[in-house]
C-alpha atoms as a PDB file:
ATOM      1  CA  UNK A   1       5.066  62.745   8.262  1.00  0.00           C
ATOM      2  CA  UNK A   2       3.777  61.550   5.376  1.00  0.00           C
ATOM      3  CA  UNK A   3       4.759  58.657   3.203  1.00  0.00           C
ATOM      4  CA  UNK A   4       6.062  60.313   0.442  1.00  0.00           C
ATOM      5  CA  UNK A   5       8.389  62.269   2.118  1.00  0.00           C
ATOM      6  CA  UNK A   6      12.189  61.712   2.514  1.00  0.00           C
ATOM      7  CA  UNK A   7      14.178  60.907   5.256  1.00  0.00           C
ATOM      8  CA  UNK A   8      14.317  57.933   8.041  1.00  0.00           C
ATOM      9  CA  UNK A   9      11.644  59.002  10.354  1.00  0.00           C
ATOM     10  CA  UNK A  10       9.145  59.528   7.211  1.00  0.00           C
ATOM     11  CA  UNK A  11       9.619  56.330   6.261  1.00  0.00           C
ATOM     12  CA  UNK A  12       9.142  55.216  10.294  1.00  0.00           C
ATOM     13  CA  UNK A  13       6.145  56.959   9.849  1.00  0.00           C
ATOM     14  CA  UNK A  14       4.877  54.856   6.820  1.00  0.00           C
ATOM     15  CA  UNK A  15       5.564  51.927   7.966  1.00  0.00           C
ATOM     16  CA  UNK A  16       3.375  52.938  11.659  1.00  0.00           C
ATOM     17  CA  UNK A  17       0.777  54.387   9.576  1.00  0.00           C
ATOM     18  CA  UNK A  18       0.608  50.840   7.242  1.00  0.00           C
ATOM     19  CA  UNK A  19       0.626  48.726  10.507  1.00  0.00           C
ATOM     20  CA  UNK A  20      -2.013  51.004  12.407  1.00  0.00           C
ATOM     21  CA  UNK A  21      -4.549  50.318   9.180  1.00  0.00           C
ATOM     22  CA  UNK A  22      -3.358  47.183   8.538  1.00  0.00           C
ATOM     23  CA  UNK A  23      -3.688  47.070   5.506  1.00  0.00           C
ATOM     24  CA  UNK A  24      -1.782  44.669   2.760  1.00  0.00           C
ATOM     25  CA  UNK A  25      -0.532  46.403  -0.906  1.00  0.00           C
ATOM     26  CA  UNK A  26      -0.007  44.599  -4.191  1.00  0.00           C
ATOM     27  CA  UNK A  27       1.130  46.523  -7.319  1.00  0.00           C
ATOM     28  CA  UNK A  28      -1.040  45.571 -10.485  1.00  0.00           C
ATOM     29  CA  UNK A  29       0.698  47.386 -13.696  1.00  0.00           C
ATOM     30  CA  UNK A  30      -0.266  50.870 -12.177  1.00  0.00           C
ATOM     31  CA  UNK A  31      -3.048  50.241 -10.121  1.00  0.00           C
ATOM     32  CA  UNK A  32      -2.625  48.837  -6.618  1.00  0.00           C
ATOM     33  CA  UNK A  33      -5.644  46.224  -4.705  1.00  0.00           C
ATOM     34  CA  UNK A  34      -6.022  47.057  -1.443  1.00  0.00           C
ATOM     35  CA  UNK A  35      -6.795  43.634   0.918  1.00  0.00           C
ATOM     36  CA  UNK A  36      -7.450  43.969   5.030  1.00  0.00           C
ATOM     37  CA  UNK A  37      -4.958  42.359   6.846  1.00  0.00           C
ATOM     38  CA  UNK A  38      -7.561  41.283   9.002  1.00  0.00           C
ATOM     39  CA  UNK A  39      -9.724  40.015   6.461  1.00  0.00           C
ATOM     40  CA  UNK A  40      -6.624  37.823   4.626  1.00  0.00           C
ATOM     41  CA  UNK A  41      -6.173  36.238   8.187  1.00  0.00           C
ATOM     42  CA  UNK A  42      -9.739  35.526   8.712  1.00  0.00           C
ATOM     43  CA  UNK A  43      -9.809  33.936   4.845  1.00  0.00           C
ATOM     44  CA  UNK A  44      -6.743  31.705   5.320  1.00  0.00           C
ATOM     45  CA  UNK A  45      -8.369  30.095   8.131  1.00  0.00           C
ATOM     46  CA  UNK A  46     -11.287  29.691   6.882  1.00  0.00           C
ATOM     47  CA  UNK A  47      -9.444  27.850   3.580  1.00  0.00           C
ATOM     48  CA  UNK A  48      -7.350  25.692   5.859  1.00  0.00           C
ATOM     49  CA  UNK A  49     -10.634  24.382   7.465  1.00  0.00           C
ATOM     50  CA  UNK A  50     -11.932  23.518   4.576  1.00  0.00           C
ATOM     51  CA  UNK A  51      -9.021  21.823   3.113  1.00  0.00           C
ATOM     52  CA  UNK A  52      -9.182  19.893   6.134  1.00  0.00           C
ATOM     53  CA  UNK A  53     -12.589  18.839   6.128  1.00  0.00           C
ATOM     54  CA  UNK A  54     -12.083  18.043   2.202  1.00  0.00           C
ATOM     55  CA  UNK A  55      -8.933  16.054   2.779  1.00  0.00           C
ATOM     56  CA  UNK A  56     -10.705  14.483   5.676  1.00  0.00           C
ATOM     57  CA  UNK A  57     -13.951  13.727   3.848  1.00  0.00           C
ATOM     58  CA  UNK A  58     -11.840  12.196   0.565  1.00  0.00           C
ATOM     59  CA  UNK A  59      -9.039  10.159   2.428  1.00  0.00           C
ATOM     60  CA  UNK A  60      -9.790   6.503   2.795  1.00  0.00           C
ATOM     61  CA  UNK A  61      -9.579   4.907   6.155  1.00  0.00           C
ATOM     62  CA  UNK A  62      -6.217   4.855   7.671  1.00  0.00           C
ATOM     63  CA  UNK A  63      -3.864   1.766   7.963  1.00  0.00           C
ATOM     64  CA  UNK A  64      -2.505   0.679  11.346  1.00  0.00           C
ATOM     65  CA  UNK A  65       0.533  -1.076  10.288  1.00  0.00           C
ATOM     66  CA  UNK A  66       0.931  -4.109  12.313  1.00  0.00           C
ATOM     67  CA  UNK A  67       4.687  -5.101  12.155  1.00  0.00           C
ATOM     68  CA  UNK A  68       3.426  -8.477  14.295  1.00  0.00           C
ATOM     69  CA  UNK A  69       1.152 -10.474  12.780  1.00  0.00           C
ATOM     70  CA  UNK A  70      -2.370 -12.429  14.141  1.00  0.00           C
ATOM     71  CA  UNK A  71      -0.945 -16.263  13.658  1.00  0.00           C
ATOM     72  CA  UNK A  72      -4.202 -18.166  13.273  1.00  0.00           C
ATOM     73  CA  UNK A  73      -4.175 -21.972  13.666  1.00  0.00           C
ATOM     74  CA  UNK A  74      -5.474 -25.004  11.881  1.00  0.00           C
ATOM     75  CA  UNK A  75      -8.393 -25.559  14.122  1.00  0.00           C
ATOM     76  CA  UNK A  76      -9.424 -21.951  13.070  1.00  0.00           C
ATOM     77  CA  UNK A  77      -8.893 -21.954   9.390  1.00  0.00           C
ATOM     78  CA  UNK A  78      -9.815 -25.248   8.427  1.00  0.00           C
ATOM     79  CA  UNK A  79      -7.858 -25.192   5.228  1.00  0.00           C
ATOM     80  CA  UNK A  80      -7.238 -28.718   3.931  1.00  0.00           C
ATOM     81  CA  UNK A  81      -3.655 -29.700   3.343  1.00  0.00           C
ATOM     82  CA  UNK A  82      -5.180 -32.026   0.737  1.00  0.00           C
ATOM     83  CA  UNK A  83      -5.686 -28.728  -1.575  1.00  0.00           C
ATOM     84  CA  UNK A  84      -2.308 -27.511  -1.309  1.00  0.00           C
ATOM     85  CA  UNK A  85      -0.250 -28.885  -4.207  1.00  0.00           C
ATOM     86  CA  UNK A  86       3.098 -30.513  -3.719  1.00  0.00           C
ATOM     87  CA  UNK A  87       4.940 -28.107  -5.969  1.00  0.00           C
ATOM     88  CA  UNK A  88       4.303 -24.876  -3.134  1.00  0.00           C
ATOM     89  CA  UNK A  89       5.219 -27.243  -0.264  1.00  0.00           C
ATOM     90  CA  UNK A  90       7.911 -28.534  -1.084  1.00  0.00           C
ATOM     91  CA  UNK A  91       8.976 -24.732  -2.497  1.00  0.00           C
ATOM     92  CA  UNK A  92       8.602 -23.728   1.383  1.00  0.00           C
ATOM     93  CA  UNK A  93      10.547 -26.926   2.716  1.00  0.00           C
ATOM     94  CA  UNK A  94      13.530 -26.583   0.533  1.00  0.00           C
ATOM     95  CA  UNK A  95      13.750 -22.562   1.952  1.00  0.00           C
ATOM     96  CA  UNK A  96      13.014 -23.350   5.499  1.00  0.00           C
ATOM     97  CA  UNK A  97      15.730 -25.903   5.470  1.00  0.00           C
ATOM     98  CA  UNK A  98      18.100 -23.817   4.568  1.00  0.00           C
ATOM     99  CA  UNK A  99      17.264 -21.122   7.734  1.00  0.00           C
ATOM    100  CA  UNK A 100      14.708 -18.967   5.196  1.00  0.00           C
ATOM    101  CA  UNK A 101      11.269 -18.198   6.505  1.00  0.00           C
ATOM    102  CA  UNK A 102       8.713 -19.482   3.405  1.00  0.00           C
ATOM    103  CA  UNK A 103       5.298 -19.028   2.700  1.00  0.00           C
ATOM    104  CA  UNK A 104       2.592 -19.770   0.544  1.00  0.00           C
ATOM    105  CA  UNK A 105       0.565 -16.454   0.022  1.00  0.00           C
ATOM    106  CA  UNK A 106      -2.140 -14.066  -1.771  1.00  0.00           C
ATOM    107  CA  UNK A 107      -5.162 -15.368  -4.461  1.00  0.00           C
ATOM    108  CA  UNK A 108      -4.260 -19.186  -3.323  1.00  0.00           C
ATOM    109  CA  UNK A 109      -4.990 -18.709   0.793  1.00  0.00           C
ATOM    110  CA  UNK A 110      -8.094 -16.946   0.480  1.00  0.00           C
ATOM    111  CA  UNK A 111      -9.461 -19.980  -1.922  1.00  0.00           C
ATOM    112  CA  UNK A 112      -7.665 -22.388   0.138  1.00  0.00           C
ATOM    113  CA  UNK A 113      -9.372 -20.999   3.510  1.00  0.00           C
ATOM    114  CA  UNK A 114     -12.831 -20.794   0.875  1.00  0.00           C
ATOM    115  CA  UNK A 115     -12.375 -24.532   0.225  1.00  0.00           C
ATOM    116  CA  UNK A 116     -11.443 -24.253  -3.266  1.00  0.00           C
ATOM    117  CA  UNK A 117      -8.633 -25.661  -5.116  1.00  0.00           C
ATOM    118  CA  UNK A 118      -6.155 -23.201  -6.533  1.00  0.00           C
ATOM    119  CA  UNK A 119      -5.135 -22.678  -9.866  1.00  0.00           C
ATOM    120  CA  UNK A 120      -1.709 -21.206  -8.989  1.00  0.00           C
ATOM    121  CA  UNK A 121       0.747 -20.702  -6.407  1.00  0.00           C
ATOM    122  CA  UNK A 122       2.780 -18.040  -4.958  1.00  0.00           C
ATOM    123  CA  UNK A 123       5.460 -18.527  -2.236  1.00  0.00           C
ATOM    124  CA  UNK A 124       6.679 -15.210  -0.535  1.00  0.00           C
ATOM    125  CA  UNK A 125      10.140 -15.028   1.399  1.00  0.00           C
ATOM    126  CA  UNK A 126      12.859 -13.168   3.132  1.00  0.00           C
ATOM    127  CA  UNK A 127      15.582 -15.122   0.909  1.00  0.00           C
ATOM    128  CA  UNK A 128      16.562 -13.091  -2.496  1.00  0.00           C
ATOM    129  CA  UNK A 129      16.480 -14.435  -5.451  1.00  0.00           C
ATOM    130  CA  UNK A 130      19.943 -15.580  -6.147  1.00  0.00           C
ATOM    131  CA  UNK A 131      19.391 -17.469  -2.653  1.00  0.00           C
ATOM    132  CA  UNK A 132      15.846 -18.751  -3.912  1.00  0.00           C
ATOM    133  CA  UNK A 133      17.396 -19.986  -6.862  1.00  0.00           C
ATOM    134  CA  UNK A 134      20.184 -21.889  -4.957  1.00  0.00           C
ATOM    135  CA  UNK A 135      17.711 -23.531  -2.706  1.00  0.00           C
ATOM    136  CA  UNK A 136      16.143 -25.213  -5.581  1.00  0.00           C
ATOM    137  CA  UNK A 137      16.554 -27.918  -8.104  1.00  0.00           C
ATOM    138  CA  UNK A 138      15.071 -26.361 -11.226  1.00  0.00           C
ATOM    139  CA  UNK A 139      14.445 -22.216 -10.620  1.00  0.00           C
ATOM    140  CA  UNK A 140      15.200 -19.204 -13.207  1.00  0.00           C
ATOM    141  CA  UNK A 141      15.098 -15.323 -11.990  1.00  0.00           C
ATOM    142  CA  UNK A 142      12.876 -13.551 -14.458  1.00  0.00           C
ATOM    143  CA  UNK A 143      12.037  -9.639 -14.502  1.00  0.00           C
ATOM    144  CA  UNK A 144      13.740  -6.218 -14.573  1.00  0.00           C
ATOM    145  CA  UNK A 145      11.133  -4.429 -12.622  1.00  0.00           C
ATOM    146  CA  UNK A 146      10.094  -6.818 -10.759  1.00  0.00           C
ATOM    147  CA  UNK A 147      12.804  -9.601  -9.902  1.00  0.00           C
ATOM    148  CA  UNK A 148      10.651 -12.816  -9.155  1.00  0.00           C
ATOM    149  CA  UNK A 149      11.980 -16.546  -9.726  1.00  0.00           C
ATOM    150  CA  UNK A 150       9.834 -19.241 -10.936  1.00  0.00           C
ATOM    151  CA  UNK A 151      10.439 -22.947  -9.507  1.00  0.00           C
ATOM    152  CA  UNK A 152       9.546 -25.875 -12.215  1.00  0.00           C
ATOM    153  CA  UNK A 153       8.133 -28.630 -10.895  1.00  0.00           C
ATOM    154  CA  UNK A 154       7.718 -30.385 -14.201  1.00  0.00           C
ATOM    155  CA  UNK A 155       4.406 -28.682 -15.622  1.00  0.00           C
ATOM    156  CA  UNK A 156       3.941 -26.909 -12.789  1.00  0.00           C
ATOM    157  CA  UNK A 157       5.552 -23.100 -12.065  1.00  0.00           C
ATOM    158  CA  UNK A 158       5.884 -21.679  -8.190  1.00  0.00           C
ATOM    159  CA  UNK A 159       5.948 -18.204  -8.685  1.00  0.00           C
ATOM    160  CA  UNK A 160       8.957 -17.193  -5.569  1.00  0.00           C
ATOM    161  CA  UNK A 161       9.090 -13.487  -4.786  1.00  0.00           C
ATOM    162  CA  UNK A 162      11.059 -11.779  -1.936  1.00  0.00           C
ATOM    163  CA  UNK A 163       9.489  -9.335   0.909  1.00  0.00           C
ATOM    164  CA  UNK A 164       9.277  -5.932  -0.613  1.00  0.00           C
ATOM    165  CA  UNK A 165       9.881  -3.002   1.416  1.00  0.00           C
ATOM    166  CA  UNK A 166       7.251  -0.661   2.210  1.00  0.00           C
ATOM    167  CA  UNK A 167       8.784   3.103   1.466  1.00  0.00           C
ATOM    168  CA  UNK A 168      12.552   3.053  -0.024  1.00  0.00           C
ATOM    169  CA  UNK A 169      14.575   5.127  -2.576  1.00  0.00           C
ATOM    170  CA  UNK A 170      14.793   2.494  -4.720  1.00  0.00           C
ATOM    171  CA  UNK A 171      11.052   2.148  -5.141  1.00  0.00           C
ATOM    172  CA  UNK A 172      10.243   4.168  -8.001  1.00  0.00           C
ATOM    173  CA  UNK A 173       7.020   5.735  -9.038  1.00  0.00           C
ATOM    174  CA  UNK A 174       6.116   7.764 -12.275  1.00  0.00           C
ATOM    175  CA  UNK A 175       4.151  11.603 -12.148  1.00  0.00           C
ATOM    176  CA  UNK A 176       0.822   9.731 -11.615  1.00  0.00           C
ATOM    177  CA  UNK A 177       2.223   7.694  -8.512  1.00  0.00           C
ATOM    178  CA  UNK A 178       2.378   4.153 -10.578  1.00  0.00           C
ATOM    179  CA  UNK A 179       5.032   2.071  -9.498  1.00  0.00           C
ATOM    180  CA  UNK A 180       7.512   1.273 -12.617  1.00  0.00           C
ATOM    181  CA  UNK A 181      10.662  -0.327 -10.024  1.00  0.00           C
ATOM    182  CA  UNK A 182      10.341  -1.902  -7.170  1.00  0.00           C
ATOM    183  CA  UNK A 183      13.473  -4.092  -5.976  1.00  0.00           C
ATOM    184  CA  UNK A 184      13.928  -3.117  -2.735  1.00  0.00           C
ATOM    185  CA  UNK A 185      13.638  -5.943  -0.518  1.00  0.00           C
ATOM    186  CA  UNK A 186      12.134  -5.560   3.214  1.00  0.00           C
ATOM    187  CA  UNK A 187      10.416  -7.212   6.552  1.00  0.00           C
ATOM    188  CA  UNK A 188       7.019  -9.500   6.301  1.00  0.00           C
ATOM    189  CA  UNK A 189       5.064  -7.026   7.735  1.00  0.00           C
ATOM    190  CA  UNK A 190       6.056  -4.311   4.777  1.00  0.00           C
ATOM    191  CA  UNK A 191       6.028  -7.008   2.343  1.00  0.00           C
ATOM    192  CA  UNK A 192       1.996  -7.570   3.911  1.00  0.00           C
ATOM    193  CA  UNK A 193       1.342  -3.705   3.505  1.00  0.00           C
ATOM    194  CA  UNK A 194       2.782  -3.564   0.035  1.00  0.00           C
ATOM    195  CA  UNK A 195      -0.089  -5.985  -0.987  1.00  0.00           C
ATOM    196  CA  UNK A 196      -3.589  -5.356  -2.673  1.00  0.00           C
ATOM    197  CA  UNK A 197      -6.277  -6.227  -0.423  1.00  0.00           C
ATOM    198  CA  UNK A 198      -6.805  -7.786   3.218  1.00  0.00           C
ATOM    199  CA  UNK A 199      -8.061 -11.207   1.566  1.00  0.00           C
ATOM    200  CA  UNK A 200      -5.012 -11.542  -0.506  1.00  0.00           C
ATOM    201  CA  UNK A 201      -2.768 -10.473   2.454  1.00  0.00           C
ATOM    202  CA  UNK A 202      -2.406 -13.913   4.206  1.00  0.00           C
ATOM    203  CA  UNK A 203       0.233 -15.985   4.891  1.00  0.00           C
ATOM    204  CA  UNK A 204       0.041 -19.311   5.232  1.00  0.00           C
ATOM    205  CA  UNK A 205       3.263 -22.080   6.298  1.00  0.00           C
ATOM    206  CA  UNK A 206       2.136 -25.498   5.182  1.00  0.00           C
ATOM    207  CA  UNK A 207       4.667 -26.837   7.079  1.00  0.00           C
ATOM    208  CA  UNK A 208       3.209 -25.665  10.781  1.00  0.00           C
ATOM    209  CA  UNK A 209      -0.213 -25.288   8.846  1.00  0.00           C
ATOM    210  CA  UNK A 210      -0.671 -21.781  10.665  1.00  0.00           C
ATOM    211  CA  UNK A 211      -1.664 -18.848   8.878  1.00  0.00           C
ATOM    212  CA  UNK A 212      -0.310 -14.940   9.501  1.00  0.00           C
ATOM    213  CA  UNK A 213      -2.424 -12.107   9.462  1.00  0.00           C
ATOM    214  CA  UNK A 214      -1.380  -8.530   9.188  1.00  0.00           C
ATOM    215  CA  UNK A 215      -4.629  -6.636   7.783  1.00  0.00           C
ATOM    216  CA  UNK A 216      -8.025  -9.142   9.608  1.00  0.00           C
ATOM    217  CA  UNK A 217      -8.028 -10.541   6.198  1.00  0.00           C
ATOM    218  CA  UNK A 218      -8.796 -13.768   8.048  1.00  0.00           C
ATOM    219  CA  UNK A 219     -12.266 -11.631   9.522  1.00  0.00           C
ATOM    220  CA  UNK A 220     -12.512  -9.882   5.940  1.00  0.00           C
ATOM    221  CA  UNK A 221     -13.211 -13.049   4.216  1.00  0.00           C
ATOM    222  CA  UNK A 222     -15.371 -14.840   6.711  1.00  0.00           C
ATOM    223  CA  UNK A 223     -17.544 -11.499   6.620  1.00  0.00           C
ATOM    224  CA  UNK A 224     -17.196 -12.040   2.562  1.00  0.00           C
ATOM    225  CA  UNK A 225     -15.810  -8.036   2.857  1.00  0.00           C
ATOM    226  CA  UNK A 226     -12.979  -6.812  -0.050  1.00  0.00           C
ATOM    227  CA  UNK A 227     -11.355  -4.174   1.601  1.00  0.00           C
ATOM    228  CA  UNK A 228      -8.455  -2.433   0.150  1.00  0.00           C
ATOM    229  CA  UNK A 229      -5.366  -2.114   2.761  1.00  0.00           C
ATOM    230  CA  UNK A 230      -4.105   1.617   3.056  1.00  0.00           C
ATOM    231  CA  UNK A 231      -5.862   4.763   0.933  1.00  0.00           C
ATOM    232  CA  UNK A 232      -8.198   3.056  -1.978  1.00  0.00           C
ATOM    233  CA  UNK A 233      -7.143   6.736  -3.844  1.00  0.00           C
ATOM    234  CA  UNK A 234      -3.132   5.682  -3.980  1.00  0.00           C
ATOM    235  CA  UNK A 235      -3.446   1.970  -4.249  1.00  0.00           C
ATOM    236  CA  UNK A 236      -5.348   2.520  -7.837  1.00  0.00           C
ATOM    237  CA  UNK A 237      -2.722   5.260  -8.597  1.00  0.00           C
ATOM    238  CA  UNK A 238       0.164   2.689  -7.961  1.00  0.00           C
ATOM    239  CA  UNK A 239      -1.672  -0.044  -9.937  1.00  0.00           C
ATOM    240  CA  UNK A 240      -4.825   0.802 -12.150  1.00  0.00           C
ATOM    241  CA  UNK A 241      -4.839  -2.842 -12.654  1.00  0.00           C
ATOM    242  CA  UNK A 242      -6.464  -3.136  -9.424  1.00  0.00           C
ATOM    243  CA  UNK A 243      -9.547  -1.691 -10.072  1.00  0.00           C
ATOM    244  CA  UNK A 244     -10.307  -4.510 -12.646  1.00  0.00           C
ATOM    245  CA  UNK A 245      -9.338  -6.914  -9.829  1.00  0.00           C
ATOM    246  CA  UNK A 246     -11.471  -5.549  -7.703  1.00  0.00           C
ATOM    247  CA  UNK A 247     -14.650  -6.048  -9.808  1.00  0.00           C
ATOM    248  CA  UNK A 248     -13.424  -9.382 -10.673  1.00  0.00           C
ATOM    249  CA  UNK A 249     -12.794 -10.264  -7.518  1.00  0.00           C
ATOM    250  CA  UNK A 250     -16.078  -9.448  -6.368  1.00  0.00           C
ATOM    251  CA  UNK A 251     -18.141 -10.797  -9.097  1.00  0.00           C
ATOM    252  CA  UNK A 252     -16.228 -14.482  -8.636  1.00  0.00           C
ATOM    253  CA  UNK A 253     -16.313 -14.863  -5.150  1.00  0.00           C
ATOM    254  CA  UNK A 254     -19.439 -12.705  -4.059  1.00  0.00           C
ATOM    255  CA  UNK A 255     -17.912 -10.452  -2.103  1.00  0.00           C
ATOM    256  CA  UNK A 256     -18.920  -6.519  -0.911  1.00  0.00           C
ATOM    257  CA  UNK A 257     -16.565  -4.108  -1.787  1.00  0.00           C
ATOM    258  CA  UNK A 258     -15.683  -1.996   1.475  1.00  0.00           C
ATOM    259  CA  UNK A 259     -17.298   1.509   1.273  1.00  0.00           C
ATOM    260  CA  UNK A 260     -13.562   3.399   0.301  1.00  0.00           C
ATOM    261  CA  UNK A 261     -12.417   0.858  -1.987  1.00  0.00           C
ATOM    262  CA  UNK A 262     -15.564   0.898  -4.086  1.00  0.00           C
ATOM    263  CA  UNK A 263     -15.816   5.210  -4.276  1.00  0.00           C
ATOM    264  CA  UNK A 264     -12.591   4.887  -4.866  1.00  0.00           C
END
């Protein structure tokens, strides 16, 4: 029967007739396009190829997330405890006395481990703040976004911040991915991930004078390399701060931006 007569077996019918040509309808006001099944198949795959290829082409060079560091020791490193100012030491001590794991981390280790004094310091730990703050003498909890506390050592300010955690609902980004709140507290190894680049991903415990290594930050800066750790593409989107740091970065210390993080 044809279509556009009545009853159940013409529409039976119909629908064999549509499925023997295979073909796909689409009103348009009152005209109707007309696409080959077969051909819309053949065109989707091709499309989800090429996405892939795109995506694959675009996508900086995955992450392996190490959740256990590389612990590299003294004889390795070389840093001089000299260089490391009593202020960030005896930050660590007071938290590792009290059952807290303490470290001194980012900008300072890779110009420690470069043989240059640092300007600042920046402890990283697994106590929070309110805990920080109770561990020492003279320490104030600044920041709504970001909740840091800074340690006075009489002209001198250790800037204490506590693991952040690596994905969490209380990390919040806005429309073009930029992180506006991020209190969520975390492991090492997230806190490691969370950070800009491999160089500035080190930990270092002045106290057993080892340092721990999530990213080969340690191989990164002997090979004079500025990598960024995860997708380049997202880490600018979180921060767009850390493009500028990146050319800085580069220019003062000499180093070669990493392929990704440069087309980035």
């Amino acid at each position: 029967m044809r279509c556009g007569q009545s009853g159940r077996n013409a529409q039976d019918d119909c629908g064999r007739t549509r499925l023997e040509k295979h073909r796909y309808v689409r009103q348009r006001g009152t005209g109707a396009s007309r696409i080959e099944c077969g051909q819309l198949g053949v065109f989707r795959e091709v499309f989800e190829r090429v996405k892939k290829a795109v995506t694959r082409l675009f996508k900086g060079p995955e992450t392996q997330l190490k959740k256990v560091p590389t612990v590299i020791s003294k004889s390795r490193h070389g840093i001089d405890p000299r260089l490391v100012s009593f202020a960030a030491r005896r930050t660590c001590e007071l938290l590792q006395q009290r059952g807290y794991k303490a470290y001194i981390v980012g900008g300072a280790v890779r110009d420690l481990m470069l043989g240059v004094q640092p300007k600042d310091f920046d402890v990283a730990t697994n106590a929070t703040p309110e805990q920080v703050k109770r561990c020492q003498r003279r320490a104030y909890i600044i920041g709504r976004r970001f909740r840091l506390v800074h340690v006075v050592f009489g002209q001198e300010i250790i800037e204490c911040s506590t693991f952040r955690a690596l994905d969490a609902d209380g990390v919040r980004k806005d429309a073009d991915g930029r992180v506006i709140s991020d209190n969520v507290f975390g492991e090492m190894w997230e806190d490691a991930a969370r950070r800009d680049f491999t160089i500035n991903a080190l930990y270092y415990d002045p106290t057993s004078e080892e340092i721990y290594d999530y990213h080969n930050g340690f191989e990164d800066i002997s090979a004079r390399c500025l990598r960024m750790i995860g997708d380049p593409m997202e880490r600018y989107r979180e921060d767009p701060v850390r493009m500028m740091r990146a050319v800085r970065i580069s220019a003062k210390l000499g180093f070669k931006m990493e392929r990704a993080t440069e087309k980035a």
